[in-house]
PDB file of N, CA and C in Angstrom:
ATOM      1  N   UNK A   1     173.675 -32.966 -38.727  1.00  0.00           N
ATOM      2  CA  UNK A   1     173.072 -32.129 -37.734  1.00  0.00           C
ATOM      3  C   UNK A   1     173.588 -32.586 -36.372  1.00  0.00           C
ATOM      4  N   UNK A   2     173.816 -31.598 -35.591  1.00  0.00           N
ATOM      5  CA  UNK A   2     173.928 -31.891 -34.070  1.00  0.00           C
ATOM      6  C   UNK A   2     173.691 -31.217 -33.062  1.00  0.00           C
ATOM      7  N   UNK A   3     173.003 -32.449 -32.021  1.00  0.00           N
ATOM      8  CA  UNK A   3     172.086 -31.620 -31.165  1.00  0.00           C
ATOM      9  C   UNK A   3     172.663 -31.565 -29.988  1.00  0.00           C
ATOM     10  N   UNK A   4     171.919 -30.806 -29.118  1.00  0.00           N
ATOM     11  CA  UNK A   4     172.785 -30.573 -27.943  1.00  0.00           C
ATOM     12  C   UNK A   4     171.861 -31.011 -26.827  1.00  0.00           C
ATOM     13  N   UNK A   5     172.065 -31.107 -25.322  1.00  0.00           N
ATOM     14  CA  UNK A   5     171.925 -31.139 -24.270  1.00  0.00           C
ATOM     15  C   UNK A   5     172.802 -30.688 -23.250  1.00  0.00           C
ATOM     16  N   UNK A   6     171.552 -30.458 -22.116  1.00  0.00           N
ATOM     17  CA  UNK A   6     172.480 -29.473 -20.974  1.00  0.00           C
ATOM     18  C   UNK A   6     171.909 -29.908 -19.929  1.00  0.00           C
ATOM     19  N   UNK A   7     172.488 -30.681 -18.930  1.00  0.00           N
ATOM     20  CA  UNK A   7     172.092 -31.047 -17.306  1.00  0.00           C
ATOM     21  C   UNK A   7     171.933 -30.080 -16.566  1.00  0.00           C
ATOM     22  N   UNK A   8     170.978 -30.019 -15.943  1.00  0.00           N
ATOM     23  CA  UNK A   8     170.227 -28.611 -15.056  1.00  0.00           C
ATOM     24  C   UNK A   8     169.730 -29.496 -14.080  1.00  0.00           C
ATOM     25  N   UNK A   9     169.886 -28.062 -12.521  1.00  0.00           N
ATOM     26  CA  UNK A   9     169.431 -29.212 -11.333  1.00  0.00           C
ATOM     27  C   UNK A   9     168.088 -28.753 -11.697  1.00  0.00           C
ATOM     28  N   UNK A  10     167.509 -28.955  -9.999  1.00  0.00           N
ATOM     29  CA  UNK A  10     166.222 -28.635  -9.773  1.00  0.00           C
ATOM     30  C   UNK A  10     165.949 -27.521 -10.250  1.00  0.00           C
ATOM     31  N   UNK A  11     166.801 -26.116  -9.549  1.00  0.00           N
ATOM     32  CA  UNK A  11     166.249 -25.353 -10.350  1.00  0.00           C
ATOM     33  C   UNK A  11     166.464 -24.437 -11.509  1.00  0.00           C
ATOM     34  N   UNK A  12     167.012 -25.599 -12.616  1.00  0.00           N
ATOM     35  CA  UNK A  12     167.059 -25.250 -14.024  1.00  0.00           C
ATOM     36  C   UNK A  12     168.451 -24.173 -13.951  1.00  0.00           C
ATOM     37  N   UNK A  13     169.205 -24.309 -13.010  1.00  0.00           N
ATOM     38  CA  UNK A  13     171.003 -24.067 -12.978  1.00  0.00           C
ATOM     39  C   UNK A  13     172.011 -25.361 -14.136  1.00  0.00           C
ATOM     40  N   UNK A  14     172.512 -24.619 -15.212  1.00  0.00           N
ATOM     41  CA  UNK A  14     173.374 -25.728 -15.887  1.00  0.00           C
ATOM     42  C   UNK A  14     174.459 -26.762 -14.613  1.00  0.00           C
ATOM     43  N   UNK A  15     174.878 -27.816 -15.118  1.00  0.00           N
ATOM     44  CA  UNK A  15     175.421 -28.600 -14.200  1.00  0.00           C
ATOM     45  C   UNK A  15     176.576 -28.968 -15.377  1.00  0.00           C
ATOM     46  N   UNK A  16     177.745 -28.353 -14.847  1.00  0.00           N
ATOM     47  CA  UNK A  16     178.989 -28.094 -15.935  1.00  0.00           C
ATOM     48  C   UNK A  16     179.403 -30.093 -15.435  1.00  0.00           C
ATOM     49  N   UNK A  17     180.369 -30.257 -16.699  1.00  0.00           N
ATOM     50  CA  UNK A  17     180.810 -31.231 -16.594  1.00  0.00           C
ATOM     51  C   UNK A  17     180.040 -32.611 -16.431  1.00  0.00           C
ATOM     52  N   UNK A  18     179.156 -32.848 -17.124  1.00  0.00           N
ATOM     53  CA  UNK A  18     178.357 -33.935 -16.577  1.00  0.00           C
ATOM     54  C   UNK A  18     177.919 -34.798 -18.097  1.00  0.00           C
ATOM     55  N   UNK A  19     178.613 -36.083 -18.029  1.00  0.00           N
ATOM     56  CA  UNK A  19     178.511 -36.276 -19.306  1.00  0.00           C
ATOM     57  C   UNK A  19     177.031 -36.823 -19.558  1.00  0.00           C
ATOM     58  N   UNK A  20     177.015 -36.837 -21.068  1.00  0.00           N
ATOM     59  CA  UNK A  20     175.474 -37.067 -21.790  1.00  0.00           C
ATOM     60  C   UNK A  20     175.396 -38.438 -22.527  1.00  0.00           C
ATOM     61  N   UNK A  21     174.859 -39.578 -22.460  1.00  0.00           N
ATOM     62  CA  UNK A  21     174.872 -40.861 -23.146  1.00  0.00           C
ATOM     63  C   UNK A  21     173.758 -40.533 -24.762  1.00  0.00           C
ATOM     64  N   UNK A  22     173.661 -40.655 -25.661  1.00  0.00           N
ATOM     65  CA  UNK A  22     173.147 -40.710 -26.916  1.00  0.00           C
ATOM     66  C   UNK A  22     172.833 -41.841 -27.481  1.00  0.00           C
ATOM     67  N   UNK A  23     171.399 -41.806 -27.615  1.00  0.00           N
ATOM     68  CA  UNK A  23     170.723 -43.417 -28.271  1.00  0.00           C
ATOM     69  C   UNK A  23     170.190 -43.127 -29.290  1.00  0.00           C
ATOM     70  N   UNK A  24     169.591 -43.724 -30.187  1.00  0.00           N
ATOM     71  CA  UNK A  24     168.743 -44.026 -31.050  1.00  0.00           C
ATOM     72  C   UNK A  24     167.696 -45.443 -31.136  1.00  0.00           C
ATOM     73  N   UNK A  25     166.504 -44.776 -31.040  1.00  0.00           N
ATOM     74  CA  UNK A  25     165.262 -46.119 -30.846  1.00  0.00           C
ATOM     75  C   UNK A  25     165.572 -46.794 -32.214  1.00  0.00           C
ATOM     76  N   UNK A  26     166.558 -46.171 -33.358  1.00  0.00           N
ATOM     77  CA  UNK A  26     166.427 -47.103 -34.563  1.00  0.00           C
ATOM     78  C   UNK A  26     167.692 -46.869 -35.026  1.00  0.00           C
ATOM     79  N   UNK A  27     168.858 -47.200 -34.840  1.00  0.00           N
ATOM     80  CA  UNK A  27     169.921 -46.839 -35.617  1.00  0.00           C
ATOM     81  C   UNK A  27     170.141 -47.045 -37.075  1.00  0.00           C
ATOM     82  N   UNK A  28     169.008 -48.285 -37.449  1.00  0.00           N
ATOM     83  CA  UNK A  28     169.405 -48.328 -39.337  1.00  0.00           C
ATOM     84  C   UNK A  28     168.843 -47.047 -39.944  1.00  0.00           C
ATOM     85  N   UNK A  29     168.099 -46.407 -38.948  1.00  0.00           N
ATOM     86  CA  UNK A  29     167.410 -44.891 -39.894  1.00  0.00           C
ATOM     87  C   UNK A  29     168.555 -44.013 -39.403  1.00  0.00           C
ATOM     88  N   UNK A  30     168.643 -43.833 -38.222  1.00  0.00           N
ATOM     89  CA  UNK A  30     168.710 -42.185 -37.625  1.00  0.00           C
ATOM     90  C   UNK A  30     169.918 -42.534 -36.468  1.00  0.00           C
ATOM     91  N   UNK A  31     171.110 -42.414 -36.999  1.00  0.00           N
ATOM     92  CA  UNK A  31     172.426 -43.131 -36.002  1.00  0.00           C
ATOM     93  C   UNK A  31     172.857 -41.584 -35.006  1.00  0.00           C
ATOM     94  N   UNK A  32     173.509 -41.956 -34.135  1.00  0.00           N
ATOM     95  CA  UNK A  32     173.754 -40.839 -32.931  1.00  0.00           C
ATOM     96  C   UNK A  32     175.281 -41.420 -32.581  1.00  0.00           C
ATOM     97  N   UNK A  33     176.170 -40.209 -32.450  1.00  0.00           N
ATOM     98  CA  UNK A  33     177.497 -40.483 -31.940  1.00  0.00           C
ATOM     99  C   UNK A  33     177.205 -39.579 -30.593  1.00  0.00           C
ATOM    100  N   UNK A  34     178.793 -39.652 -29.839  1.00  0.00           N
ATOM    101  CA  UNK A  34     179.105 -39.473 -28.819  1.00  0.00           C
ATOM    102  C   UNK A  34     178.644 -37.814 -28.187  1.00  0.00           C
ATOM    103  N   UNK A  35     178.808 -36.934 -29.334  1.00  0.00           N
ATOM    104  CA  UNK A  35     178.807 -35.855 -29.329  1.00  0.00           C
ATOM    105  C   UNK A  35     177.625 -35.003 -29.844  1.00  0.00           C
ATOM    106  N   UNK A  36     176.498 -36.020 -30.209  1.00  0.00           N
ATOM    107  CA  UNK A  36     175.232 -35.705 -30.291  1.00  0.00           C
ATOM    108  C   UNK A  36     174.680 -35.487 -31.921  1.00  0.00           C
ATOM    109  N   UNK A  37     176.072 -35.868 -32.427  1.00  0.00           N
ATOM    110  CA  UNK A  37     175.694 -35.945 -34.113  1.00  0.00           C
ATOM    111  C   UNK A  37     175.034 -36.787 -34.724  1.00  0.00           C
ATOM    112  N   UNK A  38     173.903 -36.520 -35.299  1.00  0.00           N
ATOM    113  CA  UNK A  38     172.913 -37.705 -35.634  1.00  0.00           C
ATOM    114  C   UNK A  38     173.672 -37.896 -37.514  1.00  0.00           C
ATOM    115  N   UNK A  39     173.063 -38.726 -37.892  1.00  0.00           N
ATOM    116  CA  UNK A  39     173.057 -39.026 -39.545  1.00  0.00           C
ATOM    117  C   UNK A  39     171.858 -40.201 -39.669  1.00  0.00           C
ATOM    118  N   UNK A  40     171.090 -39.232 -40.748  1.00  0.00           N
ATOM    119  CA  UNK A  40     170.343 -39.711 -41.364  1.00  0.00           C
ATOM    120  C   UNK A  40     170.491 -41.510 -42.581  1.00  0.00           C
ATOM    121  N   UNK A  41     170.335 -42.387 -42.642  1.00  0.00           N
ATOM    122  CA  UNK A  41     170.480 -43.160 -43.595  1.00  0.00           C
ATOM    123  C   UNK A  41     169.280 -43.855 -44.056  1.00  0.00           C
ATOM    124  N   UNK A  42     168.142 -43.655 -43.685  1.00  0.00           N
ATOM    125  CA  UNK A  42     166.922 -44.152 -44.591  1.00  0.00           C
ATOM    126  C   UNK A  42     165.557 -43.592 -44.233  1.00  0.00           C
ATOM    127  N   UNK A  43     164.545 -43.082 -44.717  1.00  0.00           N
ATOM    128  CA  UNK A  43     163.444 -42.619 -44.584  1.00  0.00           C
ATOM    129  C   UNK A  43     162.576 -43.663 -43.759  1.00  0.00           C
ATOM    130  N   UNK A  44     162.067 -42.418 -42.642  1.00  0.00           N
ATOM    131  CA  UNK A  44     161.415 -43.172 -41.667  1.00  0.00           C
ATOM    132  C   UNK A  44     161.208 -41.939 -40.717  1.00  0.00           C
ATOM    133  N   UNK A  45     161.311 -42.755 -38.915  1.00  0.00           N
ATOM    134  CA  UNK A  45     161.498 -41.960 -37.480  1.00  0.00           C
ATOM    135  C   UNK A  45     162.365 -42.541 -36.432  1.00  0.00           C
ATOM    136  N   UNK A  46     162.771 -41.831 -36.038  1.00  0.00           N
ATOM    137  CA  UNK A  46     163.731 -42.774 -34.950  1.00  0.00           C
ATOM    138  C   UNK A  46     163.338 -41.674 -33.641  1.00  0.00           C
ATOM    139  N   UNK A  47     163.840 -41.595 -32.566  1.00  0.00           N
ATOM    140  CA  UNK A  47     163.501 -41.291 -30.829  1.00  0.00           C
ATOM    141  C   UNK A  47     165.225 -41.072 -30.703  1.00  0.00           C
ATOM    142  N   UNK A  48     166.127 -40.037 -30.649  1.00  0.00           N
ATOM    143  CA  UNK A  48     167.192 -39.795 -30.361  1.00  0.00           C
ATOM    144  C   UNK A  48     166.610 -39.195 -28.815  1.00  0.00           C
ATOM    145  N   UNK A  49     167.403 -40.257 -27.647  1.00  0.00           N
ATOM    146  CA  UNK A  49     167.539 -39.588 -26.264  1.00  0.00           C
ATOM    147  C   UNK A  49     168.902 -39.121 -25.854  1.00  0.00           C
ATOM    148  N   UNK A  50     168.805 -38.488 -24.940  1.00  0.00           N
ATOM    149  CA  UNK A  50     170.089 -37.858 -24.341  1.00  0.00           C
ATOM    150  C   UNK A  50     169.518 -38.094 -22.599  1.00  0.00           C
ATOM    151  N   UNK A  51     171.272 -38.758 -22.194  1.00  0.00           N
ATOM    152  CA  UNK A  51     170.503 -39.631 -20.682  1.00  0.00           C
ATOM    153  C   UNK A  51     172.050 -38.768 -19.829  1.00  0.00           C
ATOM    154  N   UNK A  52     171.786 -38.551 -18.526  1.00  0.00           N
ATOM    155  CA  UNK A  52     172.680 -38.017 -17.751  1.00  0.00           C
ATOM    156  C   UNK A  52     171.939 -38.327 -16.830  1.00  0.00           C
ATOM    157  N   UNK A  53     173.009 -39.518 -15.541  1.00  0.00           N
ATOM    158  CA  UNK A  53     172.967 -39.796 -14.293  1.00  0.00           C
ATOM    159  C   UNK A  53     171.321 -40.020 -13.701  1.00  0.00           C
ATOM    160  N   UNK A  54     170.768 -41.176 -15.130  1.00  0.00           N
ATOM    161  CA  UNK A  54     169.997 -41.327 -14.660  1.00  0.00           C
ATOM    162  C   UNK A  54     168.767 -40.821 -15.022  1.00  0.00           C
ATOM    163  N   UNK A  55     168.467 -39.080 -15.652  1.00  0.00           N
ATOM    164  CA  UNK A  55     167.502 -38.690 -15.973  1.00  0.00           C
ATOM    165  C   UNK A  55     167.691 -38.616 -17.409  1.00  0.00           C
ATOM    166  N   UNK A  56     166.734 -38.134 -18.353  1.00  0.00           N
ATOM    167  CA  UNK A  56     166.702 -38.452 -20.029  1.00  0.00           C
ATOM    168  C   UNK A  56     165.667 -37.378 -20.413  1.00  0.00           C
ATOM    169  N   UNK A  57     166.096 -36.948 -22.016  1.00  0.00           N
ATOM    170  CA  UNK A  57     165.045 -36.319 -22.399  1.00  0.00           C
ATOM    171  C   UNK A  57     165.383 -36.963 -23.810  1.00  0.00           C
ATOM    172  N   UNK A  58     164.108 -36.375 -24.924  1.00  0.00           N
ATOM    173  CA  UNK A  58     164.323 -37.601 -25.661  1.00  0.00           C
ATOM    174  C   UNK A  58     163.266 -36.281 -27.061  1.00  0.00           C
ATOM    175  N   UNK A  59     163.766 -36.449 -28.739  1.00  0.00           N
ATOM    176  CA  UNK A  59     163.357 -35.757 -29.828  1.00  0.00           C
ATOM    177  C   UNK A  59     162.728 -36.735 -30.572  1.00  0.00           C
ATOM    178  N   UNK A  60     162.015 -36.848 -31.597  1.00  0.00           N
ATOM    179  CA  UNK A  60     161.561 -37.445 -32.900  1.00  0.00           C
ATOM    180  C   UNK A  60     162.410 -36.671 -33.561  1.00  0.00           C
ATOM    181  N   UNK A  61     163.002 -37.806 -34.402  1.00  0.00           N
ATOM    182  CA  UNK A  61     163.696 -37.324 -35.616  1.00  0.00           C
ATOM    183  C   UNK A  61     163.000 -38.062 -36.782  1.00  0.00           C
ATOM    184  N   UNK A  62     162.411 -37.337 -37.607  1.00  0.00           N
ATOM    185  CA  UNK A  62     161.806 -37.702 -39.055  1.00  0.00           C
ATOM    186  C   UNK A  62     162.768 -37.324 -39.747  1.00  0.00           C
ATOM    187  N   UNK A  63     163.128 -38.789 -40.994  1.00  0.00           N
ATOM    188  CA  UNK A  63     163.661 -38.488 -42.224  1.00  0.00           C
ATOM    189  C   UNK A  63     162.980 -38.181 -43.355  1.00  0.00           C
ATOM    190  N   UNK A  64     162.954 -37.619 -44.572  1.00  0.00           N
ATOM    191  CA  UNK A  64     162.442 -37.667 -45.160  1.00  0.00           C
ATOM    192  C   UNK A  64     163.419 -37.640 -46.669  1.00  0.00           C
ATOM    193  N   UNK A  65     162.349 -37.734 -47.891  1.00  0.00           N
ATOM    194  CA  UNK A  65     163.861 -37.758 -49.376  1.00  0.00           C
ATOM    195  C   UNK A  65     163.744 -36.544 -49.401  1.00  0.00           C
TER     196      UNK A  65
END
């Protein structure tokens, strides 16, 4: 699966070109690459954020079998 994000100013105008950092609160469950592709590897939850210049928004990702 892969998710997306989009930098918007104040007032919710996209902001082209602005790159996106990708975490995971747990990478042995729920891993995140560069491009926002998560993979699942063990049942649980992990917190995938997406951070640009500072501001962040952030999903629950539940695994399940």
């Amino acid at each position: 699966m892969r998710l997306e994000a989009l930098a918007v100013d104040a007032a919710g105008n996209a902001l082209d070109g602005r790159e996106i950092r990708w975490t995971s609160s747990d990478p042995a469950r729920v891993g995140v690459v560069g491009d926002g592709t998560i993979t699942a590897t063990a049942v649980g939850w992990s917190v995938v954020k997406a951070t640009s210049e500072g501001k962040a928004d952030s999903v629950k990702v539940i695994v399940t079998q």
